[in-house]
N, C-alpha and C. Protein backbone atom coordinates (compact mmCIF):
# COMPACT_ATOMS: atom_id res chain seq x y z
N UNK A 1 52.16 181.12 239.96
CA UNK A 1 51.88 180.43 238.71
C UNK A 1 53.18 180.32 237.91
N UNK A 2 53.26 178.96 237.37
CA UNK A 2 54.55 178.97 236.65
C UNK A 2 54.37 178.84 234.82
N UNK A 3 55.30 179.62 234.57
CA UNK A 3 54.72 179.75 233.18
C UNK A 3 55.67 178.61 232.22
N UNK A 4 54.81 177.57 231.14
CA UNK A 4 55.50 176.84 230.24
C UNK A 4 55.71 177.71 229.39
N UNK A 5 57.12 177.15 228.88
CA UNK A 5 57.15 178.10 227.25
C UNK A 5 56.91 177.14 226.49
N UNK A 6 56.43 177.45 224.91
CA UNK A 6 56.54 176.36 224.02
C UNK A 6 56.84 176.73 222.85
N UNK A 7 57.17 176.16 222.24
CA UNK A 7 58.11 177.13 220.76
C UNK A 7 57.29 175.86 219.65
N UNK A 8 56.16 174.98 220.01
CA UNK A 8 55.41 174.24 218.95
C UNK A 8 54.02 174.89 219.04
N UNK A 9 52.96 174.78 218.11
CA UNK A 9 51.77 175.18 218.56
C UNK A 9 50.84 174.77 219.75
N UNK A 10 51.22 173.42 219.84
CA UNK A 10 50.56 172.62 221.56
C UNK A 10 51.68 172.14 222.13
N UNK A 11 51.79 171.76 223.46
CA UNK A 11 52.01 170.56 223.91
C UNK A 11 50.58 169.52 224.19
N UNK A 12 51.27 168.01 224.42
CA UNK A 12 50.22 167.45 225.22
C UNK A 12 50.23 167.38 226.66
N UNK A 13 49.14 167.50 227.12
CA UNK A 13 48.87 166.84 229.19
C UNK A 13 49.82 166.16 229.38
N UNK A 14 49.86 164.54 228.73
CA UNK A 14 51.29 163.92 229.30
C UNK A 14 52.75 164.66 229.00
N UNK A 15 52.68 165.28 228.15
CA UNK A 15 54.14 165.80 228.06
C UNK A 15 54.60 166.96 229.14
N UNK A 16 53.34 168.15 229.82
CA UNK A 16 53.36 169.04 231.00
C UNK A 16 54.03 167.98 232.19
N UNK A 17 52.87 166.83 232.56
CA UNK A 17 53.18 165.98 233.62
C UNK A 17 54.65 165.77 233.74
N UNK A 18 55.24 164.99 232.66
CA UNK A 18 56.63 164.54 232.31
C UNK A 18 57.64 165.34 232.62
N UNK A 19 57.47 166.43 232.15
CA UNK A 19 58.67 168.01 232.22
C UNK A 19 58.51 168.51 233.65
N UNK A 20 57.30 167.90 234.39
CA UNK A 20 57.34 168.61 236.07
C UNK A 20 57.61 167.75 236.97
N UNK A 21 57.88 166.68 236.58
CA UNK A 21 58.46 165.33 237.03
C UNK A 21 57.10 164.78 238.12
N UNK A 22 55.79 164.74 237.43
CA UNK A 22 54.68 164.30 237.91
C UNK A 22 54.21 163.10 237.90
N UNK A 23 55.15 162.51 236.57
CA UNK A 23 55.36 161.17 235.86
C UNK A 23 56.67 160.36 235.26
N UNK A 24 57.15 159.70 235.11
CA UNK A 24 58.49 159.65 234.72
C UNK A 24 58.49 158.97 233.44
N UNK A 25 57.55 158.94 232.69
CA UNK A 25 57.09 158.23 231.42
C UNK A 25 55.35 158.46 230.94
N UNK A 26 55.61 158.71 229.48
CA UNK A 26 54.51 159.36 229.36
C UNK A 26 53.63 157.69 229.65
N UNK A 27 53.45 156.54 229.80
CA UNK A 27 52.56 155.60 229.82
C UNK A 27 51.87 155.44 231.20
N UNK A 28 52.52 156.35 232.23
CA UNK A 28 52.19 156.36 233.34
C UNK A 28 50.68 157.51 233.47
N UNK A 29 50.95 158.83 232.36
CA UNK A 29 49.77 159.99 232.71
C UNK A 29 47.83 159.51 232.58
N UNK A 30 47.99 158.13 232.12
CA UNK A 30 46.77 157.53 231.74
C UNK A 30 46.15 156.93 233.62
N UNK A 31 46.68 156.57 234.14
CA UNK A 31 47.01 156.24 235.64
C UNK A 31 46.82 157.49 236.74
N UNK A 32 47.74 158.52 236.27
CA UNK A 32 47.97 159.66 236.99
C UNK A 32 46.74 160.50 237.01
N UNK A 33 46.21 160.79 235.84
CA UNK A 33 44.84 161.25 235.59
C UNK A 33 43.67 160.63 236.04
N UNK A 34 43.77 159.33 236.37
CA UNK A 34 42.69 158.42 237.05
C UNK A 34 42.77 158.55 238.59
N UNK A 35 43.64 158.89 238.89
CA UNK A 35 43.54 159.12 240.83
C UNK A 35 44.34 160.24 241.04
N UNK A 36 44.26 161.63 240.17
CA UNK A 36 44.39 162.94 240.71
C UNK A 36 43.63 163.82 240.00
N UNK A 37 43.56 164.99 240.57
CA UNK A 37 42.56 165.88 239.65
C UNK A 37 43.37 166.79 238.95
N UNK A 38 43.37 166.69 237.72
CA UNK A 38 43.94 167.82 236.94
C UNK A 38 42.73 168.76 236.31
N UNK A 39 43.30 169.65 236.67
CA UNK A 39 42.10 171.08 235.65
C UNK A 39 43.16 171.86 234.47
N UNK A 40 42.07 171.91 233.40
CA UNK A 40 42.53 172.72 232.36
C UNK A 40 41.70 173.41 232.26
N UNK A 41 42.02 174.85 232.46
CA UNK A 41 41.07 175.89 232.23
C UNK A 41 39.92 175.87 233.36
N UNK A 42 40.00 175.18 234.29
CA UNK A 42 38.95 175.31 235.34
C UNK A 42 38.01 174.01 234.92
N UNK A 43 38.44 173.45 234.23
CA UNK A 43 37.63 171.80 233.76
C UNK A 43 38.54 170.51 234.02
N UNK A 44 38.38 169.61 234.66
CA UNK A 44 38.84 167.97 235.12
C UNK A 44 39.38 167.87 233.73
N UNK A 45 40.37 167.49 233.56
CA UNK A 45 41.06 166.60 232.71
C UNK A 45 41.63 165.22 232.53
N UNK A 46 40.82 164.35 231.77
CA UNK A 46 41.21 162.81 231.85
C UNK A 46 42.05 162.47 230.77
N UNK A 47 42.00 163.29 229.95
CA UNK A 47 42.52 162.92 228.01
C UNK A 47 44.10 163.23 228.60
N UNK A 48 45.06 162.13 228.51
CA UNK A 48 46.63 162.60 228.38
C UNK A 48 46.83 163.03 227.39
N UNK A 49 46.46 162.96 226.12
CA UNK A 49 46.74 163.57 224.73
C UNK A 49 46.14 164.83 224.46
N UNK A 50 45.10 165.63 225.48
CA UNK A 50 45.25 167.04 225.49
C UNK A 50 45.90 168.04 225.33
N UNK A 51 45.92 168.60 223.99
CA UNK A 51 46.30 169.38 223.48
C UNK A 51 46.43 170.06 224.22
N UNK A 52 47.77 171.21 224.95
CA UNK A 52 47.52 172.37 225.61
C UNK A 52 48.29 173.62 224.78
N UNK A 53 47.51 174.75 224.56
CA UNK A 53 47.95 175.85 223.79
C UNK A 53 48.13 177.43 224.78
N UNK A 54 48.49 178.29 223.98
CA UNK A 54 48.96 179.15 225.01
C UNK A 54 47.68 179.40 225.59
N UNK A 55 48.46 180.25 226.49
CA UNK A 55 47.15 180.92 227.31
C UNK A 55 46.21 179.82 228.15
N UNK A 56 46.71 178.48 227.70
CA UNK A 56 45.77 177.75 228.28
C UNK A 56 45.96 177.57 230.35
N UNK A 57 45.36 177.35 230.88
CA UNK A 57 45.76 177.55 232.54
C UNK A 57 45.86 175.94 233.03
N UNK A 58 46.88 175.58 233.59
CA UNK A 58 46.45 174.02 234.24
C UNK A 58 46.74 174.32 235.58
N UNK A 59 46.27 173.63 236.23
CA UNK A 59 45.73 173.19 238.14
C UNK A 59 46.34 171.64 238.11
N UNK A 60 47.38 171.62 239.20
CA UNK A 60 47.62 169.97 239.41
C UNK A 60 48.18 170.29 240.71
N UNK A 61 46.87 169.85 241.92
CA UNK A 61 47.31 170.11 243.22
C UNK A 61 47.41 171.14 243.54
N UNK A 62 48.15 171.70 244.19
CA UNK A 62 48.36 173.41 244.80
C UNK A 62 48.88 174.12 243.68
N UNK A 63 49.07 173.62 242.57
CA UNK A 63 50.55 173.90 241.76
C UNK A 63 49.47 174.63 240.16
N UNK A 64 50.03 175.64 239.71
CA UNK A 64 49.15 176.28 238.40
C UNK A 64 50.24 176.92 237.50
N UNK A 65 50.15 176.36 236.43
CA UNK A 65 50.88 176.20 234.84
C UNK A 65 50.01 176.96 233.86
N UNK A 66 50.71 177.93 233.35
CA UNK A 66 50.09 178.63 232.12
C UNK A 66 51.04 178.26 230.79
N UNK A 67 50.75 178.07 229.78
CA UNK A 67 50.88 177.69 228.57
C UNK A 67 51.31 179.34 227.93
N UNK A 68 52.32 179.51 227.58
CA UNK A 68 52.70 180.69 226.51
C UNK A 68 54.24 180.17 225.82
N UNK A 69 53.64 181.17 224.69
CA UNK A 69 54.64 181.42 223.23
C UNK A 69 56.40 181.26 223.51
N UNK A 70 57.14 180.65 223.14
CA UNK A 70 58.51 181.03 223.74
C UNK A 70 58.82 182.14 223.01
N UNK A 71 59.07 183.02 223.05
CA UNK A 71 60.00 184.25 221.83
C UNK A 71 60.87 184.72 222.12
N UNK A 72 62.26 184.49 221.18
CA UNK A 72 63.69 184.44 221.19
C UNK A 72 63.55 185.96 220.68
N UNK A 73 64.07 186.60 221.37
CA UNK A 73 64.54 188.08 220.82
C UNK A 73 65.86 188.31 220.85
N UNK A 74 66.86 188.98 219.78
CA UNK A 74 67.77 188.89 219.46
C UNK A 74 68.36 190.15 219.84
């Protein structure tokens, strides 16, 4: 499992896709989501503008993304 960091309170679905090079523009994840299966949290995901927050789990293919906090410690 590979872990996102995020230093905002969400990302969105298209923006995960984009950063894993699943898509090469977010206008494409509306497409991408129509002929692959993405899971969030163990549920199909069609919404590209899905909010994802920590802790949240995504599934795309063999491949699994967890959502956590970035924290800069000094």
């Amino acid at each position: 499992m590979k872990i996102i960091n995020i230093k905002t309170e969400y990302i969105e679905l298209q923006q995960l896709l984009k950063m894993e090079d699943y898509i090469s523009s977010g206008g494409q994840a509306k497409y991408y989501l129509m002929e692959n299966e993405v899971l969030v949290n163990g549920v199909i995901e069609t919404r590209r503008g899905r909010k994802l927050r920590a802790n949240d789990v995504i599934k795309i293919g063999k491949e699994e993304y967890q959502i956590a906090w970035f924290l800069k410690l000094n």
